[in-house]
PDB file of N, CA and C in Angstrom:
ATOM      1  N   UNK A   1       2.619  -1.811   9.279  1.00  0.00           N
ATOM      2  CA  UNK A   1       1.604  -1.942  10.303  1.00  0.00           C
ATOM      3  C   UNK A   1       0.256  -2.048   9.611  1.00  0.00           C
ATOM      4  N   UNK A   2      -0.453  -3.179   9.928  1.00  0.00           N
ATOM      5  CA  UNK A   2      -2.082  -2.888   9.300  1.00  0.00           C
ATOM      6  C   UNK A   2      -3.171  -2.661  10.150  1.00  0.00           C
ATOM      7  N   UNK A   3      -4.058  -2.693   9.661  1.00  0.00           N
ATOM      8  CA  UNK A   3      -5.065  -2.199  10.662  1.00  0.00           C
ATOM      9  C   UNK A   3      -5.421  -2.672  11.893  1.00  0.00           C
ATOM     10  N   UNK A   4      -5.559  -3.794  12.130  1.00  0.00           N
ATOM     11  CA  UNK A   4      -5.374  -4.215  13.653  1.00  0.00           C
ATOM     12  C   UNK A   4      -4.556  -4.396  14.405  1.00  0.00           C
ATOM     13  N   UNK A   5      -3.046  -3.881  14.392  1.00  0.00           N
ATOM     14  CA  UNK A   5      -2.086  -3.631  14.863  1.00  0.00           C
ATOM     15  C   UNK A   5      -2.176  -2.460  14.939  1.00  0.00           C
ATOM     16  N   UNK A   6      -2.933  -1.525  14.156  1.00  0.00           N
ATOM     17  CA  UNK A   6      -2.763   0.225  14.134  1.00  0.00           C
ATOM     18  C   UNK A   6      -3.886   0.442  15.528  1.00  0.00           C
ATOM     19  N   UNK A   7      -4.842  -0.096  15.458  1.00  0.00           N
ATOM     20  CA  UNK A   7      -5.969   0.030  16.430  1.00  0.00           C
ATOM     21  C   UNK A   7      -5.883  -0.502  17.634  1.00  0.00           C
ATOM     22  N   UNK A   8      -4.896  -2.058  17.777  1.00  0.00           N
ATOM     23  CA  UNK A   8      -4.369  -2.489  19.350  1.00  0.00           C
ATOM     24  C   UNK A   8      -3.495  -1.324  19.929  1.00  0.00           C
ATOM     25  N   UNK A   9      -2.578  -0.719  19.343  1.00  0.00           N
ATOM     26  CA  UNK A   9      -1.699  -0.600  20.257  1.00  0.00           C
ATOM     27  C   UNK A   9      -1.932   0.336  21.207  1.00  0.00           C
ATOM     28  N   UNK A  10      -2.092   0.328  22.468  1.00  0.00           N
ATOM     29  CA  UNK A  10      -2.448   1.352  23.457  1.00  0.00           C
ATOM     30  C   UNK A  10      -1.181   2.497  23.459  1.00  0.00           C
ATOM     31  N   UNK A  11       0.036   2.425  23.176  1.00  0.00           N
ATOM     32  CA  UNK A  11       0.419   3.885  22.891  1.00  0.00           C
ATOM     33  C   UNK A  11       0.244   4.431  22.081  1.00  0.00           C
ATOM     34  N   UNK A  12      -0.266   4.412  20.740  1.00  0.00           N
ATOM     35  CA  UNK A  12      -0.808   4.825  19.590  1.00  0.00           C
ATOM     36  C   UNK A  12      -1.753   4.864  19.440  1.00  0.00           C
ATOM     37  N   UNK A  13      -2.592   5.270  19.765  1.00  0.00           N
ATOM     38  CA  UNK A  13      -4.378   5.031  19.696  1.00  0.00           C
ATOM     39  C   UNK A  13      -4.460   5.592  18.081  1.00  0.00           C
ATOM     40  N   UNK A  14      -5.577   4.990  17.462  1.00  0.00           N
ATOM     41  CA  UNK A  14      -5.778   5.511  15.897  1.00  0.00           C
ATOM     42  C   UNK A  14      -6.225   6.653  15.577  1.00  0.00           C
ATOM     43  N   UNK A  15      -6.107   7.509  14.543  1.00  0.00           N
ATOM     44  CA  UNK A  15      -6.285   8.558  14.868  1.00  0.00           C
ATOM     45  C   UNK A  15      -7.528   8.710  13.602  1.00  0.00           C
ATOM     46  N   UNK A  16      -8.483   9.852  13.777  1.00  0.00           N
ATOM     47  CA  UNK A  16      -9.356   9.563  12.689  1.00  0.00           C
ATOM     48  C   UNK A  16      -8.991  10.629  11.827  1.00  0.00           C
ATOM     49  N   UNK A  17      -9.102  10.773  10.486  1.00  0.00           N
ATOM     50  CA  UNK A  17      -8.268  11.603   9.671  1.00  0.00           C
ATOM     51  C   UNK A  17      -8.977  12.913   9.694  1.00  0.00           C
ATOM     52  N   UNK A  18     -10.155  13.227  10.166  1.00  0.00           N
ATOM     53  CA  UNK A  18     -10.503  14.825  10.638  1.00  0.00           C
ATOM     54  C   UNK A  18      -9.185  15.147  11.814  1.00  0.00           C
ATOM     55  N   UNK A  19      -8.962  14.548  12.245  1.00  0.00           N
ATOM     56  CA  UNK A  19      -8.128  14.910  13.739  1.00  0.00           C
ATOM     57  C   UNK A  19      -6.830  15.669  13.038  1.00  0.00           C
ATOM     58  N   UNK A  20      -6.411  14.268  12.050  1.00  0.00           N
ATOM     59  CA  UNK A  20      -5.262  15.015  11.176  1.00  0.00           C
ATOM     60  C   UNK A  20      -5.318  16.023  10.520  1.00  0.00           C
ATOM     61  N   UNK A  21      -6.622  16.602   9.588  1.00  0.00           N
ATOM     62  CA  UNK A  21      -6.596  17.198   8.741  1.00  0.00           C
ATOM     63  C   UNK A  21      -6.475  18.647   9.371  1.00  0.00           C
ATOM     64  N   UNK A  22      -6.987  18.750  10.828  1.00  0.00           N
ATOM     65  CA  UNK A  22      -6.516  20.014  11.618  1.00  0.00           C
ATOM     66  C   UNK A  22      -5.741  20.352  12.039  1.00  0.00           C
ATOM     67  N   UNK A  23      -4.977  19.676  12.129  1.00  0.00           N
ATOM     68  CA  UNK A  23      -3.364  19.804  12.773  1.00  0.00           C
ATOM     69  C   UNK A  23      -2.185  20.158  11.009  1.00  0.00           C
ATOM     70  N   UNK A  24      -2.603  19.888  10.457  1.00  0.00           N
ATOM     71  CA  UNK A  24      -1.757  19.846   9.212  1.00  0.00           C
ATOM     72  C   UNK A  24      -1.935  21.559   8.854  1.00  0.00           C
ATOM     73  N   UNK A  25      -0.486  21.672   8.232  1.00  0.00           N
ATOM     74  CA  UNK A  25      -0.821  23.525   7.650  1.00  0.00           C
ATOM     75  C   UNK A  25      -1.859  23.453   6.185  1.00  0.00           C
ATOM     76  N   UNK A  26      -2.431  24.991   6.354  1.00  0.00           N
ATOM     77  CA  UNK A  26      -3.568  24.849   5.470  1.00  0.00           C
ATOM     78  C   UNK A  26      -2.721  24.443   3.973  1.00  0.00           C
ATOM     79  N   UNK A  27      -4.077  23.662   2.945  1.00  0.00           N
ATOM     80  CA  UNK A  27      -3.269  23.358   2.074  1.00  0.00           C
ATOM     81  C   UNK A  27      -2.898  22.136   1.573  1.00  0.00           C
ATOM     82  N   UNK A  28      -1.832  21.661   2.877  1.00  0.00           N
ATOM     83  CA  UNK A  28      -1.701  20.244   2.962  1.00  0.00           C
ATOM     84  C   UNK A  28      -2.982  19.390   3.145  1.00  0.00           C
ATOM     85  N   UNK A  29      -2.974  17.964   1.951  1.00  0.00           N
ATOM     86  CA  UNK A  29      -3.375  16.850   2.544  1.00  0.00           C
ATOM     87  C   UNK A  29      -2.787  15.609   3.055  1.00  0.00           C
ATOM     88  N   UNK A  30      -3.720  14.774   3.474  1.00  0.00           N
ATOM     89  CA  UNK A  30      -2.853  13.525   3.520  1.00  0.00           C
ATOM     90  C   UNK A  30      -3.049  12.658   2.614  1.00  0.00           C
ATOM     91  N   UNK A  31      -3.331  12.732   1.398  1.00  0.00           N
ATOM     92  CA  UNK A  31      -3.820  12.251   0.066  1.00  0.00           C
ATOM     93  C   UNK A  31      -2.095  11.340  -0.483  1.00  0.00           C
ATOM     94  N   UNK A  32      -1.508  12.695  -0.391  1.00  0.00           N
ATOM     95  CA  UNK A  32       0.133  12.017  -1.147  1.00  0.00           C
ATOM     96  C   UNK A  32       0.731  11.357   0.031  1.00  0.00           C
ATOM     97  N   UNK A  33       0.909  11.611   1.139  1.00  0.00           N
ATOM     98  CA  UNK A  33       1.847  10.701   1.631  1.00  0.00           C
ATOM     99  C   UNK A  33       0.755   9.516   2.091  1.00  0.00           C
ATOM    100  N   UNK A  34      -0.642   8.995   1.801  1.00  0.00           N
ATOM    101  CA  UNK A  34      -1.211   7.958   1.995  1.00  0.00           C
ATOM    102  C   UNK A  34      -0.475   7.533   0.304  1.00  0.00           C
ATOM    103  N   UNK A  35      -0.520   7.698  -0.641  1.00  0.00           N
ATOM    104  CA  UNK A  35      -0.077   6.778  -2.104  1.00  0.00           C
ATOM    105  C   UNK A  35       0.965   7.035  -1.497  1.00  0.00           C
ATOM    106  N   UNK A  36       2.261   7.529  -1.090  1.00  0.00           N
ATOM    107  CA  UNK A  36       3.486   7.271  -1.150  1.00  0.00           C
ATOM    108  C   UNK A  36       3.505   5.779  -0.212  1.00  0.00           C
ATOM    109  N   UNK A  37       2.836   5.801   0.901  1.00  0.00           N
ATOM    110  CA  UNK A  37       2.721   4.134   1.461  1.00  0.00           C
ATOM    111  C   UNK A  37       2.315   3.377   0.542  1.00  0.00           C
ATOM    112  N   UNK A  38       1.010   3.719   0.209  1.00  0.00           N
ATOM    113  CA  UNK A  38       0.785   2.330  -1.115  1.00  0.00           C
ATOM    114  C   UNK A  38       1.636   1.744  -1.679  1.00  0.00           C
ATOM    115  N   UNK A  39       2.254   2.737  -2.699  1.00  0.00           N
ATOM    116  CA  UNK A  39       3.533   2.529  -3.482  1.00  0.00           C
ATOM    117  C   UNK A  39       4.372   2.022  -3.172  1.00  0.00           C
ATOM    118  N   UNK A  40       4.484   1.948  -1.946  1.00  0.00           N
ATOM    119  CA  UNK A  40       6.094   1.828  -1.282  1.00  0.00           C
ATOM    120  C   UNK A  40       5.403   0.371  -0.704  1.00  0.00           C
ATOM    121  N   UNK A  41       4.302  -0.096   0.033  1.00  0.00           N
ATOM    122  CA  UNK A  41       4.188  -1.382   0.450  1.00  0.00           C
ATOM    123  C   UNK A  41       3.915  -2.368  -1.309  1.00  0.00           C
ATOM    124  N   UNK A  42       3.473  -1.530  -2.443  1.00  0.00           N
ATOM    125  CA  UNK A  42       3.564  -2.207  -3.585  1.00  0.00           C
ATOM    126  C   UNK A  42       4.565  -2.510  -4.641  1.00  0.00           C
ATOM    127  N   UNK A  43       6.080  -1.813  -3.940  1.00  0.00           N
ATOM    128  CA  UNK A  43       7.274  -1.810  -4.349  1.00  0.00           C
ATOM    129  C   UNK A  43       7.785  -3.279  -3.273  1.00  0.00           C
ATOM    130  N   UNK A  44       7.217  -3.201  -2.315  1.00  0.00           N
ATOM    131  CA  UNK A  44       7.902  -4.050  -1.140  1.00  0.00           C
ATOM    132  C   UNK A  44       7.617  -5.384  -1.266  1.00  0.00           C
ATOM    133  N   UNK A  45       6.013  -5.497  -1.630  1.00  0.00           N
ATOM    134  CA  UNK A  45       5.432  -7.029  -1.794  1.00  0.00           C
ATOM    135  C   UNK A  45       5.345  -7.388  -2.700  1.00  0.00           C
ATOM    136  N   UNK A  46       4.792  -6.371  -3.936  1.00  0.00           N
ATOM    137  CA  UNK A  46       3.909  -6.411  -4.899  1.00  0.00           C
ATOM    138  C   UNK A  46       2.581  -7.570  -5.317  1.00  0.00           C
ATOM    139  N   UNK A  47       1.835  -7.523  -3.990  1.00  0.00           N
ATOM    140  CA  UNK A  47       0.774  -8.536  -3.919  1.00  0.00           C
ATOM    141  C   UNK A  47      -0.351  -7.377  -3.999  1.00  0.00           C
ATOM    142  N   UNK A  48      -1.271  -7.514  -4.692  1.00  0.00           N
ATOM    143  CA  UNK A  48      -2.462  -6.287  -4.657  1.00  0.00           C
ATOM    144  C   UNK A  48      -3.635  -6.894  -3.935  1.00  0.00           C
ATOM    145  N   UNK A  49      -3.460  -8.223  -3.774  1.00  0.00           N
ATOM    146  CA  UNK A  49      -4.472  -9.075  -2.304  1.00  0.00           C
ATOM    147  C   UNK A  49      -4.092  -7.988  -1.189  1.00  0.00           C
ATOM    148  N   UNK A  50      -2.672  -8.086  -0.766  1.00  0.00           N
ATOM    149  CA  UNK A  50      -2.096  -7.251   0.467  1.00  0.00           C
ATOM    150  C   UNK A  50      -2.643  -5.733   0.143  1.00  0.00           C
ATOM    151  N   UNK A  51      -2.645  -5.412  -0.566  1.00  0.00           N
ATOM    152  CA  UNK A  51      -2.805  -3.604  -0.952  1.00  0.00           C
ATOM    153  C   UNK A  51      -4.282  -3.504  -0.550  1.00  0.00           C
ATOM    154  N   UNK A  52      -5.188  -4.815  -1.163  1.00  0.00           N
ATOM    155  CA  UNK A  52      -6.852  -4.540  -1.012  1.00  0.00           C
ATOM    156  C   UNK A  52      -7.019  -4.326   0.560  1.00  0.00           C
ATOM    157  N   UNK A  53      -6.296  -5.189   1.380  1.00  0.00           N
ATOM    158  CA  UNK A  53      -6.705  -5.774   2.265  1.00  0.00           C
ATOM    159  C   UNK A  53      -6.212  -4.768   3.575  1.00  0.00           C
ATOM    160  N   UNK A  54      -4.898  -4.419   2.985  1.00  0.00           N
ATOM    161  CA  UNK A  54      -4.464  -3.301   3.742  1.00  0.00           C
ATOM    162  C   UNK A  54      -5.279  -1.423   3.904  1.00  0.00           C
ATOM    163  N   UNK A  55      -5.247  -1.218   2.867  1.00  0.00           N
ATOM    164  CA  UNK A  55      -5.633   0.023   2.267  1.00  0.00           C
ATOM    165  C   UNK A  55      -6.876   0.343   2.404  1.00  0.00           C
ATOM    166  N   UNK A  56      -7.510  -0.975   1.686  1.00  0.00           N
ATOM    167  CA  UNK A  56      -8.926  -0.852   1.410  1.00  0.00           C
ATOM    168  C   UNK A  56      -9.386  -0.497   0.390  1.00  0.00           C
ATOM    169  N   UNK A  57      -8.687   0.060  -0.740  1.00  0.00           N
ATOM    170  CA  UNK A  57      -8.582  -0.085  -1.892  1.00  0.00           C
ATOM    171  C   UNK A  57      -9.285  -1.136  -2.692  1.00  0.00           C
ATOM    172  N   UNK A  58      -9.588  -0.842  -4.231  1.00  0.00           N
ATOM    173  CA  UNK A  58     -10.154  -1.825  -5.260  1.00  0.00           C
ATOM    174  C   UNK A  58      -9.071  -2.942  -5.464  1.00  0.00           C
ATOM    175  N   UNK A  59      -9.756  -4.013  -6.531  1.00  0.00           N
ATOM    176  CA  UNK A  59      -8.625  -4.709  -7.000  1.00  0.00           C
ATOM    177  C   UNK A  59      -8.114  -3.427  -7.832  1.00  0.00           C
ATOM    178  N   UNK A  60      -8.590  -2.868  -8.898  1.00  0.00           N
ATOM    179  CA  UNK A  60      -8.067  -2.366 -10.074  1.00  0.00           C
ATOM    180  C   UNK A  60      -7.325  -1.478  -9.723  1.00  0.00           C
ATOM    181  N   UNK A  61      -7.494   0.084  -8.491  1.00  0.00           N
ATOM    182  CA  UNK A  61      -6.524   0.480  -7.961  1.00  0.00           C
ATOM    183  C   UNK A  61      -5.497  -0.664  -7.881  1.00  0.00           C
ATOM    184  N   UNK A  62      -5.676  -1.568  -6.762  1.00  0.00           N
ATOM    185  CA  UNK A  62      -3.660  -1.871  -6.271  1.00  0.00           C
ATOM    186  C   UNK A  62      -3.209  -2.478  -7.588  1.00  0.00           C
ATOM    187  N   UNK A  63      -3.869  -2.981  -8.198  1.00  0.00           N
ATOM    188  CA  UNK A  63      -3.547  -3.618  -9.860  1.00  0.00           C
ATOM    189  C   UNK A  63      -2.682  -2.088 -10.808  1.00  0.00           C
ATOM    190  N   UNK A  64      -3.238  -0.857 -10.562  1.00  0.00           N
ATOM    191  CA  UNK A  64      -2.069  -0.401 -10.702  1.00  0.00           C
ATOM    192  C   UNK A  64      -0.791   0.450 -10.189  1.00  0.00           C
ATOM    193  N   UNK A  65      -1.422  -0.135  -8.668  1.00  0.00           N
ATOM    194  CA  UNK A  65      -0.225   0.479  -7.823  1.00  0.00           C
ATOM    195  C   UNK A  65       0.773  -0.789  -8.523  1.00  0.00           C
ATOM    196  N   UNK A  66       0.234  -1.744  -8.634  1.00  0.00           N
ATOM    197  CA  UNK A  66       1.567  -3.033  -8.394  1.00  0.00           C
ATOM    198  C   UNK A  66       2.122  -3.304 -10.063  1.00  0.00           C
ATOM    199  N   UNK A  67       1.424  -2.366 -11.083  1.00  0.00           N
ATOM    200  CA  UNK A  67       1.954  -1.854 -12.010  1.00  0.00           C
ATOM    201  C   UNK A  67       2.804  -1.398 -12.175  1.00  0.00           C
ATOM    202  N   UNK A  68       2.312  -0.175 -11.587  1.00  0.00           N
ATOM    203  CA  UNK A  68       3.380   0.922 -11.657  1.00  0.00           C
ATOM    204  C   UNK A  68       4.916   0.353 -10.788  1.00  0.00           C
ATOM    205  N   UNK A  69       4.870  -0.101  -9.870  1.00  0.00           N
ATOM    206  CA  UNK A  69       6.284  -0.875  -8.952  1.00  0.00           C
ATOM    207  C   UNK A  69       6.569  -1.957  -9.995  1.00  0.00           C
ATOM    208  N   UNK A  70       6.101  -2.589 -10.523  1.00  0.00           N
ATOM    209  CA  UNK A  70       6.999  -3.232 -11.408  1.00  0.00           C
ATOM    210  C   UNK A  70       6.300  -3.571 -12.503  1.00  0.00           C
ATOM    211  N   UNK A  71       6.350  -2.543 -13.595  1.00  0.00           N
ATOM    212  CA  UNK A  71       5.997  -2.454 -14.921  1.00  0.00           C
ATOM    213  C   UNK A  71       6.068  -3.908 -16.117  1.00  0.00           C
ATOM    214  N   UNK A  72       7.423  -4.683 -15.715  1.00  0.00           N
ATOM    215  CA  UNK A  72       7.234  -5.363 -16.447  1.00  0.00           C
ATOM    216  C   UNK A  72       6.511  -7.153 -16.207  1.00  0.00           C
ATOM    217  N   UNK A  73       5.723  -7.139 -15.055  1.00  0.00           N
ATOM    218  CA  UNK A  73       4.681  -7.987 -14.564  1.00  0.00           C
ATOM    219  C   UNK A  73       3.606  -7.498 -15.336  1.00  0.00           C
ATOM    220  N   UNK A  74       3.266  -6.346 -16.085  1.00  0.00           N
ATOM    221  CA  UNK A  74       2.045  -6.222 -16.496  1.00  0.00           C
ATOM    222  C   UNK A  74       1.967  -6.547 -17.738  1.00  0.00           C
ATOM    223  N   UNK A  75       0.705  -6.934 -19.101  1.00  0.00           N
ATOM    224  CA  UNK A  75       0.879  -7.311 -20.196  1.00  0.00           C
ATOM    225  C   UNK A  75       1.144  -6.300 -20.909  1.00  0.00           C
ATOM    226  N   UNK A  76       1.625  -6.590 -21.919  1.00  0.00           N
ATOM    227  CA  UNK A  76       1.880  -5.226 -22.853  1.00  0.00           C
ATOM    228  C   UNK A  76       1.024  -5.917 -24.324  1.00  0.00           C
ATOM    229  N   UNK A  77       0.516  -4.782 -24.785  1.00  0.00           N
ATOM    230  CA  UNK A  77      -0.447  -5.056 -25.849  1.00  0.00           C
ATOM    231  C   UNK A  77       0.711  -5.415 -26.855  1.00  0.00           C
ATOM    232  N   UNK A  78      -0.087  -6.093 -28.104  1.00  0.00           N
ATOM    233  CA  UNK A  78       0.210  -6.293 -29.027  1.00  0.00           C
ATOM    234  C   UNK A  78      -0.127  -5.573 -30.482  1.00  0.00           C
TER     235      UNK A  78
END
């Protein structure tokens, strides 16, 4: 789902992440399970256009989300 599909849908209204951060037990953030999506939409596509565009993220972040999902797309020094 990206962002203007997250914000149309009238049974889901968006939620703003203070809203979340009160409802969550103390402690918890939503820090890891936001990278576990990254990861997982950069395991799925591995386009870091899609990651910028989605996320909102840098190039150089999704450059190494889409690293890390598939290591051997990246250069290896010499």
């Amino acid at each position: 789902m990206d962002r203007p599909t997250a914000t149309r849908h009238p049974d889901h209204p968006a939620l703003h992440r203070n809203t979340l951060q009160q409802v969550l037990p103390k402690g918890l953030t939503l820090d890891r399970p936001r990278q576990d999506r990254i990861l997982d939409v950069a395991f799925t596509t591995g386009d870091p256009l899609k990651l910028t565009r989605l996320f909102g993220i840098t190039e150089q972040t999704a450059m190494r989300y889409v690293g890390t999902a598939y290591p051997e797309r990246t250069a290896k020094p010499r």
